[in-house]
C-alpha atoms as a PDB file:
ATOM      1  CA  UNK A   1     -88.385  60.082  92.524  1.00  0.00           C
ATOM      2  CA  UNK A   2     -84.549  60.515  92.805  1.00  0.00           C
ATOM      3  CA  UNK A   3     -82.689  57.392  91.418  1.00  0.00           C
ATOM      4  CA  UNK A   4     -78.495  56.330  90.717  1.00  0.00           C
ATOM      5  CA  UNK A   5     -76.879  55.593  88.073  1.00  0.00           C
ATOM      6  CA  UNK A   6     -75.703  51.864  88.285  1.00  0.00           C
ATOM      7  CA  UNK A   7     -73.110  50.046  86.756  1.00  0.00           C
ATOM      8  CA  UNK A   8     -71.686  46.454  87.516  1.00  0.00           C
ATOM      9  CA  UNK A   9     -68.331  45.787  86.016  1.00  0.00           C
ATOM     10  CA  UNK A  10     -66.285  42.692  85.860  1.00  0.00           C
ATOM     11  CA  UNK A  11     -63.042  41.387  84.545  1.00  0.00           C
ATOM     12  CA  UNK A  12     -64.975  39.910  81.355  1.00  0.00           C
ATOM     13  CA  UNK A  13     -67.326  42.939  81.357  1.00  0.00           C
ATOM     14  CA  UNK A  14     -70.305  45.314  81.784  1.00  0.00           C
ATOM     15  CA  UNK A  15     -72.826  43.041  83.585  1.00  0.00           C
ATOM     16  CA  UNK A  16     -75.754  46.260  84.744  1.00  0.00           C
ATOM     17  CA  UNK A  17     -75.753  49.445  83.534  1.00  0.00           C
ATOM     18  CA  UNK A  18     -79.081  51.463  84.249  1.00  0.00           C
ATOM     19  CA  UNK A  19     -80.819  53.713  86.654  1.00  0.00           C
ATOM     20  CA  UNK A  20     -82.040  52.663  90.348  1.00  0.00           C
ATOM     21  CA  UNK A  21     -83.827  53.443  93.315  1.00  0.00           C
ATOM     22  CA  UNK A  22     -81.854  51.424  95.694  1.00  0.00           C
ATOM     23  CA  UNK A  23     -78.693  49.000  95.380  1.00  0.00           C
ATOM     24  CA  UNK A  24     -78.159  46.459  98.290  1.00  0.00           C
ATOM     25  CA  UNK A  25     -74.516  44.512  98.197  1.00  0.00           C
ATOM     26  CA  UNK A  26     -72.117  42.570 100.168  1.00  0.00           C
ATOM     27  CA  UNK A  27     -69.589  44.410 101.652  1.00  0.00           C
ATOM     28  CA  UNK A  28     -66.883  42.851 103.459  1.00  0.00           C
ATOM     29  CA  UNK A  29     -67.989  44.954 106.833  1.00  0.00           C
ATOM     30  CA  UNK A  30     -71.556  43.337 106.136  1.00  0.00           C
ATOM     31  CA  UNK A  31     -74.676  44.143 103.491  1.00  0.00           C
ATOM     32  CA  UNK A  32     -75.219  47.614 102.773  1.00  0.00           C
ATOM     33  CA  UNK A  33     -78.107  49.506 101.188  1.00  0.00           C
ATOM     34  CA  UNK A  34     -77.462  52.623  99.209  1.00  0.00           C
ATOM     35  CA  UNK A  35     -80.164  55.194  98.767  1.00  0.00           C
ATOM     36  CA  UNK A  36     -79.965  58.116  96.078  1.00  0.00           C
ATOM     37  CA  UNK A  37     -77.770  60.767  97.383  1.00  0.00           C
ATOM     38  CA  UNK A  38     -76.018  58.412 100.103  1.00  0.00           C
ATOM     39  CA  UNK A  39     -72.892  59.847 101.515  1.00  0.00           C
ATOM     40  CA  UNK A  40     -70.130  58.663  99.492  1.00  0.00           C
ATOM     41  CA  UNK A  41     -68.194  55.328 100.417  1.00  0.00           C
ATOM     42  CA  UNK A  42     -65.329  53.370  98.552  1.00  0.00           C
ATOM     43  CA  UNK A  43     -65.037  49.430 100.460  1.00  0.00           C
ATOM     44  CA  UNK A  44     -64.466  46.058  99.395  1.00  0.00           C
ATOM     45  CA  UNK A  45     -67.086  43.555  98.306  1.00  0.00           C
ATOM     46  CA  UNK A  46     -67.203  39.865  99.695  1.00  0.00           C
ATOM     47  CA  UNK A  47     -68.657  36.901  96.968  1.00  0.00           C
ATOM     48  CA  UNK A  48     -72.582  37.122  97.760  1.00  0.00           C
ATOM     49  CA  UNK A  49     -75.337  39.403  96.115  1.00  0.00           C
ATOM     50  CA  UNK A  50     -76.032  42.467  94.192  1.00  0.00           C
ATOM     51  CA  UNK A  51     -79.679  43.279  94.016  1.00  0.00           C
ATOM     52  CA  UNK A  52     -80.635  46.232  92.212  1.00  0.00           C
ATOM     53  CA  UNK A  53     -84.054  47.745  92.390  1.00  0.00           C
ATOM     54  CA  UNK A  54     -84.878  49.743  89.272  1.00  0.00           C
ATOM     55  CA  UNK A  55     -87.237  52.422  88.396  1.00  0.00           C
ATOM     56  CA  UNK A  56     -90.098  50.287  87.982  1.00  0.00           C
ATOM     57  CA  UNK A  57     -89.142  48.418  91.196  1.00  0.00           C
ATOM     58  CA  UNK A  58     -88.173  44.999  89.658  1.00  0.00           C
ATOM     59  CA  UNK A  59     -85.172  43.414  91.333  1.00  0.00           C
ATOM     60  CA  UNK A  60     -82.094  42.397  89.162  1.00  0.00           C
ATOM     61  CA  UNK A  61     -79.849  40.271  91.112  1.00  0.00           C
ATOM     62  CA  UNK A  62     -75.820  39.771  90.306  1.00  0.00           C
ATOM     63  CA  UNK A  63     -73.773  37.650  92.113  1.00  0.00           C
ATOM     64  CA  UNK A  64     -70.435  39.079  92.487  1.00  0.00           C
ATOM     65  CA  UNK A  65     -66.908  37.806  93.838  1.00  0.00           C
ATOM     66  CA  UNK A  66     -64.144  39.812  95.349  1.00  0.00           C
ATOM     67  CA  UNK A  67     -63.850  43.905  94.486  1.00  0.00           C
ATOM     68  CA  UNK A  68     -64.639  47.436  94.905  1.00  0.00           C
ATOM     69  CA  UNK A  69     -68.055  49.172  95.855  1.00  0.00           C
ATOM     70  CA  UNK A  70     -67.788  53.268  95.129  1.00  0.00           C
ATOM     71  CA  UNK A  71     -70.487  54.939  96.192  1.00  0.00           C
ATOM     72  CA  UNK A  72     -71.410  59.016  95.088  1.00  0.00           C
ATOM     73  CA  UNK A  73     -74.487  60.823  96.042  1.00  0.00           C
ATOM     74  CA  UNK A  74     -76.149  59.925  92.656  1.00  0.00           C
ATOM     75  CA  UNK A  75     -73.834  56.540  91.185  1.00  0.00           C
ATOM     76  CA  UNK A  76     -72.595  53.534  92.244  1.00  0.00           C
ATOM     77  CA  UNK A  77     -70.052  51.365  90.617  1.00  0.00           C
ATOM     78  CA  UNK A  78     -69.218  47.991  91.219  1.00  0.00           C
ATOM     79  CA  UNK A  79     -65.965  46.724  90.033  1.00  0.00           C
ATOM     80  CA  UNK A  80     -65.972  42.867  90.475  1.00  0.00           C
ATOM     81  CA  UNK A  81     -63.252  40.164  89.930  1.00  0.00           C
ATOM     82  CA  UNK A  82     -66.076  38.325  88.880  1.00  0.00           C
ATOM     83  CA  UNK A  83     -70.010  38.946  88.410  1.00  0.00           C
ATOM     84  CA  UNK A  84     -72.579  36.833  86.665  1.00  0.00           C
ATOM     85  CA  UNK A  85     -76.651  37.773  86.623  1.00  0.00           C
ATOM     86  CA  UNK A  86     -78.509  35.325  88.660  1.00  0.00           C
ATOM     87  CA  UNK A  87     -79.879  33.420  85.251  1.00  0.00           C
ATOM     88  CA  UNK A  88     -77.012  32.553  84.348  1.00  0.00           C
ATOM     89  CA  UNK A  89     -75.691  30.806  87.491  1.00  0.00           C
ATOM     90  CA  UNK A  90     -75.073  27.398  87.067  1.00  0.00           C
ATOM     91  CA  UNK A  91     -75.726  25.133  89.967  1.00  0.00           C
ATOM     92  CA  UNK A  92     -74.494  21.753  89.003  1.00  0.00           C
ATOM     93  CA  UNK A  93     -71.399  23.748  88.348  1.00  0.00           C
ATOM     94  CA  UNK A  94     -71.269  24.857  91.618  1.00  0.00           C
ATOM     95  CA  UNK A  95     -72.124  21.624  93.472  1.00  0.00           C
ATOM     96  CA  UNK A  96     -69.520  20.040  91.731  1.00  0.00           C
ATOM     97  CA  UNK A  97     -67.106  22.805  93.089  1.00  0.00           C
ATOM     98  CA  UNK A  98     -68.679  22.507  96.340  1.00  0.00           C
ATOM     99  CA  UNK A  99     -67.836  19.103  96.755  1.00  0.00           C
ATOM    100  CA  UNK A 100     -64.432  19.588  95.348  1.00  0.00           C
ATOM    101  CA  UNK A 101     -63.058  21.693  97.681  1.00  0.00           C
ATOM    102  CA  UNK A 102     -64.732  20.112 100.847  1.00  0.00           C
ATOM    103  CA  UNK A 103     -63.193  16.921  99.424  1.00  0.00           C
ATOM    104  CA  UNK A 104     -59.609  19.142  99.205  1.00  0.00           C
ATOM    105  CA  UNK A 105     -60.078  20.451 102.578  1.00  0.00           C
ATOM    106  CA  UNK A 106     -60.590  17.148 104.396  1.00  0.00           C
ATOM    107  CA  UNK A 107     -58.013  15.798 102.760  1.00  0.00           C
ATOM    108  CA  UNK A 108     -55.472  18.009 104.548  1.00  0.00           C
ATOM    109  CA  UNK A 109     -52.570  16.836 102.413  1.00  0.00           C
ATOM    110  CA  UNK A 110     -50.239  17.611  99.634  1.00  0.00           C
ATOM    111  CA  UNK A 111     -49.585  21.003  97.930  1.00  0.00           C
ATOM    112  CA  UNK A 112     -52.535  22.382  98.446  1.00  0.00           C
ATOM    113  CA  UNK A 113     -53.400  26.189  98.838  1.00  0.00           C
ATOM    114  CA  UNK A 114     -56.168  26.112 101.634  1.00  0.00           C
ATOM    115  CA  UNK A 115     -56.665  29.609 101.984  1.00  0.00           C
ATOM    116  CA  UNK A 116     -57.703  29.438  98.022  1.00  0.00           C
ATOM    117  CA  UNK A 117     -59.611  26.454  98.431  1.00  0.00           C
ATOM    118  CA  UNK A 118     -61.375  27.770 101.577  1.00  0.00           C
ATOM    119  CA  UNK A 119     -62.149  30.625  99.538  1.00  0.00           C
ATOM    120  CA  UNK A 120     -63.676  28.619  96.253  1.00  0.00           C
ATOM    121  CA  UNK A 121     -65.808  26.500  99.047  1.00  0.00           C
ATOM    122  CA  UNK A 122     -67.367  30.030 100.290  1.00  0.00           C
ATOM    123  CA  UNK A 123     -67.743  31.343  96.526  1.00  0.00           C
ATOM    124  CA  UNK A 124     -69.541  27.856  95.854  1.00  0.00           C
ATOM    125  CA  UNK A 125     -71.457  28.017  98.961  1.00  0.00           C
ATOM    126  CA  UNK A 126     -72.584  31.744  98.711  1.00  0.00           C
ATOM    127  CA  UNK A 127     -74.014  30.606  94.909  1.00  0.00           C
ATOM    128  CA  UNK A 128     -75.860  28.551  96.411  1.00  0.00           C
ATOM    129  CA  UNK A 129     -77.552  30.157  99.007  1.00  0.00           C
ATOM    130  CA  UNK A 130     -78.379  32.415  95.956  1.00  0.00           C
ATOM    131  CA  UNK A 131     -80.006  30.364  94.052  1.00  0.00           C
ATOM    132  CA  UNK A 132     -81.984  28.413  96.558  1.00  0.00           C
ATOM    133  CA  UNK A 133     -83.254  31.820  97.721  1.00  0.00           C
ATOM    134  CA  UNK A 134     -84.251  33.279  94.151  1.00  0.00           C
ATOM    135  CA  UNK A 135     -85.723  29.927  94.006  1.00  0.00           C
ATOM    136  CA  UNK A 136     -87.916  30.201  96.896  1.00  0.00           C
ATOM    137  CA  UNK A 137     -88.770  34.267  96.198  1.00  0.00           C
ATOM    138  CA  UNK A 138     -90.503  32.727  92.828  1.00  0.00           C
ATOM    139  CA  UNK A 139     -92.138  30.221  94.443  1.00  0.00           C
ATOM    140  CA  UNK A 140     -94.066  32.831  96.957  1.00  0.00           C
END
């Protein structure tokens, strides 16, 4: 079985680093799935999720902000403004911000950067489509 060598980088450091069969992320041009010796590809990623398919055929999932995909016929490297494993997501954290910046937004008043804010809703949003769909995959 052919495989790729993965690795996940963010601003605050190595998140994945190991050997796959297939690697499915969130380019800004839509999901894409990458294959051992796929043709190679450099794009930008949009905030939703990494989900990495090892050897053994687990699934590790990342959930990744803004960045860089680079894909070679046998590696792919993320490089992520920001990337946390799914475990470690914390969803009261991201209600809170949810609520925050639909609160901002409605508001419509004062200094307020709304193409920032816009884009902390979506991040908030995105981790939470992510973790009510983990949820549901370990329910079934």
């Amino acid at each position: 079985m052919s495989t790729l060598h993965v690795e996940v980088v963010s601003a605050e450091g190595q998140i994945y680093s190991g050997t796959a069969q297939m690697v499915f992320a969130p380019a800004v041009e839509g999901e894409v799935g990458i294959a051992p010796r796929h043709a190679p590809l450099l794009t930008m990623i949009r905030p939703g999720e990494v989900r990495i398919r090892d050897e053994s055929g687990a699934e590790h999932h990342i959930f990744v902000t803004t960045g860089v995909l680079e894909v070679q016929p046998t590696a792919v490297t993320i490089l992520a403004d920001t990337a946390v494993r799914a475990a470690d997501l914390d969803e009261a954290a991201a209600i809170e911000a949810k609520r925050r910046a639909e609160e901002l937004l409605a508001k419509r008043e004062g200094d307020i950067d709304f193409s920032l804010v816009q884009s902390e809703l979506l991040e908030a949003v995105t981790k939470l489509q992510m973790i009510e769909r983990l949820r549901r995959n370990i329910r079934h």
